[in-house]
Protein backbone atom coordinates (compact mmCIF):
# COMPACT_ATOMS: atom_id res chain seq x y z
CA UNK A 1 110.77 101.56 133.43
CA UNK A 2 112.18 104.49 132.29
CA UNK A 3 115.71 102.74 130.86
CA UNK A 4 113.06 100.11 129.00
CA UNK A 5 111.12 103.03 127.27
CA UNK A 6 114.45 104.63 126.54
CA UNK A 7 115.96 101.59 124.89
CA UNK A 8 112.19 101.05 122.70
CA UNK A 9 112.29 104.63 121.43
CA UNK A 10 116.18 104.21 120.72
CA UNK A 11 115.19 101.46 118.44
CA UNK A 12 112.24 103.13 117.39
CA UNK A 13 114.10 105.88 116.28
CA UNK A 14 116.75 103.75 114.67
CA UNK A 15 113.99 102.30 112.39
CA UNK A 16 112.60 105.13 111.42
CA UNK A 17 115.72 106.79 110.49
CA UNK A 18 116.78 103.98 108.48
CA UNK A 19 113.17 104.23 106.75
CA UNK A 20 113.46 108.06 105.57
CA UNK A 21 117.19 107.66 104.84
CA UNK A 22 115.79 104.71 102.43
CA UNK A 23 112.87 107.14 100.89
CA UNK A 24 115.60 109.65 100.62
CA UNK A 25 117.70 107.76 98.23
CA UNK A 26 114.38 107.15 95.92
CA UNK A 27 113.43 109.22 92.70
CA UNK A 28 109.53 108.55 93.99
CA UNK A 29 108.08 106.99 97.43
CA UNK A 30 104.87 104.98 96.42
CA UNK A 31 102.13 106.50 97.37
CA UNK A 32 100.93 103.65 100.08
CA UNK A 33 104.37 104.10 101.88
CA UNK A 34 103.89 107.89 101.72
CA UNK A 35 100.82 107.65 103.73
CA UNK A 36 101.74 104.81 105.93
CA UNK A 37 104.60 106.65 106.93
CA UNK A 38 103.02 109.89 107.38
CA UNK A 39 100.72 107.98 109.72
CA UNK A 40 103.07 106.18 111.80
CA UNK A 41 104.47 109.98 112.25
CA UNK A 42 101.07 111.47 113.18
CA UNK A 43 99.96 109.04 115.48
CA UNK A 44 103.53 109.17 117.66
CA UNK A 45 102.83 113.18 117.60
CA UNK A 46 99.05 112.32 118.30
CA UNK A 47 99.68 110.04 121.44
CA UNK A 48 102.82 112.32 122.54
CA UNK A 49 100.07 115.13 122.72
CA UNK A 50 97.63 112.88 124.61
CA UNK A 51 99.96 112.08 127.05
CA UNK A 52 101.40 115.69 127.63
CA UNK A 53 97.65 117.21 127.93
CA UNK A 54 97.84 118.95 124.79
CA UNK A 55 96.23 119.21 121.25
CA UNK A 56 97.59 117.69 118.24
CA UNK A 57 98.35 119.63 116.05
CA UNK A 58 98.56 116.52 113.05
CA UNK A 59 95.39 114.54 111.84
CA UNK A 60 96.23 110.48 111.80
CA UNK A 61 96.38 110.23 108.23
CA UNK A 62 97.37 113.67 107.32
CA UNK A 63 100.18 113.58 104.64
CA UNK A 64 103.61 115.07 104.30
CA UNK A 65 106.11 115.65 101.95
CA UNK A 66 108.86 113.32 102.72
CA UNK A 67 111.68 116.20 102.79
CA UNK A 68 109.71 117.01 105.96
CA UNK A 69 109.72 113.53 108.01
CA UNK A 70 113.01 113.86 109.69
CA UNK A 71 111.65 116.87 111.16
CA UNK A 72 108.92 115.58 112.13
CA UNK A 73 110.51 112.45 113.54
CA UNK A 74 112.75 114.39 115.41
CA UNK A 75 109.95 116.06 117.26
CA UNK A 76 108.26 113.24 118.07
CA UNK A 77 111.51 111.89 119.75
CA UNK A 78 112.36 114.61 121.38
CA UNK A 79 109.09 114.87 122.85
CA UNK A 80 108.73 111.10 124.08
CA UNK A 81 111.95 111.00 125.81
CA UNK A 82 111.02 114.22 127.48
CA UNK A 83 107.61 112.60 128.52
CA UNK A 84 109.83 109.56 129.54
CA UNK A 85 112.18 111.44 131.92
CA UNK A 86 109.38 113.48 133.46
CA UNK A 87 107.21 110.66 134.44
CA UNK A 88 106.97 109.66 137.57
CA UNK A 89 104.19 107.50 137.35
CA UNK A 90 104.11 104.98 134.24
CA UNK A 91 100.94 103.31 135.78
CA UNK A 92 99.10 107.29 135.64
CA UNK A 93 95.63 106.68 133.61
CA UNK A 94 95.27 109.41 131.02
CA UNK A 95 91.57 110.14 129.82
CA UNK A 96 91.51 111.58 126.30
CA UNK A 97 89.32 111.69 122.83
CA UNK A 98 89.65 109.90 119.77
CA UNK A 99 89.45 111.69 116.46
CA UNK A 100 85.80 110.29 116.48
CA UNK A 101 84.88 111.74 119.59
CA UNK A 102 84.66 108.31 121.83
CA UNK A 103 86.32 108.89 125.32
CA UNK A 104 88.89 105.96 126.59
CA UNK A 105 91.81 105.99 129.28
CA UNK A 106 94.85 103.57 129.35
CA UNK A 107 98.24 104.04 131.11
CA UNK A 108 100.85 106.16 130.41
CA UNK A 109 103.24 103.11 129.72
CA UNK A 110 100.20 101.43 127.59
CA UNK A 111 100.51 104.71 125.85
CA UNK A 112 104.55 105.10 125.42
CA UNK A 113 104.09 101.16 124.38
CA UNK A 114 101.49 101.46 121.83
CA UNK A 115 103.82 104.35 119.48
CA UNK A 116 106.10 101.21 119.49
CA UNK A 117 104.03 98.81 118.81
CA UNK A 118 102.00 100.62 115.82
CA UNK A 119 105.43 102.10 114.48
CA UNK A 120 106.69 98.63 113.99
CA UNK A 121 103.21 97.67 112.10
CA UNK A 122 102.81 100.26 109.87
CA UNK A 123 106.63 100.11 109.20
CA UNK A 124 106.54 96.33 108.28
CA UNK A 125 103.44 97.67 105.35
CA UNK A 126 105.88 99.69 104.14
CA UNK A 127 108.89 96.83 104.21
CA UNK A 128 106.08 94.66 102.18
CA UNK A 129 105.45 98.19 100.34
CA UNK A 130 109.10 98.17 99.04
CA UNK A 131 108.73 94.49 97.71
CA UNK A 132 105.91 95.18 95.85
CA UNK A 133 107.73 98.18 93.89
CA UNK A 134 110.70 95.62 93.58
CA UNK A 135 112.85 97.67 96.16
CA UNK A 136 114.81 95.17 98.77
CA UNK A 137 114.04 95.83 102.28
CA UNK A 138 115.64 97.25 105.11
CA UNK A 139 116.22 95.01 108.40
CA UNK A 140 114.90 96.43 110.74
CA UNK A 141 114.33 93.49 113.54
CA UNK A 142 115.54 94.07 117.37
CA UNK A 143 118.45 92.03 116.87
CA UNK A 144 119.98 93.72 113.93
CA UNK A 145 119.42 97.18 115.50
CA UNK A 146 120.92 95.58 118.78
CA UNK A 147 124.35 94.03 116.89
């Protein structure tokens, strides 16, 4: 399990990177791919924090300046694959909160899987984000980060 959930957040880093490399380059982000992007940032710190036992220290849809996201996306990284080589138990069921307060438990590899999952989501807004503004999009599908 542990060489799966290193190869996900591999790519999920990949995609990201290729994302705030992209926003870099631009003289303004849109404002929709500003906050999708801070989201998809938040949540991985959110559910990193959930799993570890500790608070977040990000709201989901709290915003940041994009000279700050490789920071941030660093953290996040670093902080998955050290929840990935510490666990011993991917199957562990992990109580926590929601930021509204309701109380739900799922898996530590439901967990790890979701941040993949509702990276690739909010990144593919952002993809359909760039169209809109008349920017090309990156390609960012498994098999391109895989060639």
């Amino acid at each position: 399990m542990e060489e799966f959930f290193n190869e996900l957040f591999d790519y999920n880093f990949f995609c990201n990177k290729q994302l705030i490399e992209a926003c870099a380059q631009l003289e303004e982000v849109s404002a929709k791919s500003t906050k999708l992007f801070g989201h998809i940032l938040n949540a991985h710190h959110i559910w990193n924090a959930r799993i570890a036992g500790i608070p977040a220290t990000h709201g989901a849809w709290e915003e940041h300046a994009v000279k700050s996201w490789e920071d941030l996306h660093y953290e996040n990284q670093r902080t998955s694959f050290d929840i990935i080589t510490s666990t011993e138990d991917y199957e562990e069921r992990i109580d926590y909160e929601n930021e509204e307060g309701r109380l739900f438990t799922n898996t530590i590899q439901d967990m790890l899987f979701h941040i993949i999952n509702h990276s690739t989501h909010h990144r593919a807004q952002i993809l359909a984000d760039f169209r809109d503004q008349g920017l090309e999009p990156i390609a960012l599908d498994y098999v391109f980060y895989k060639r």
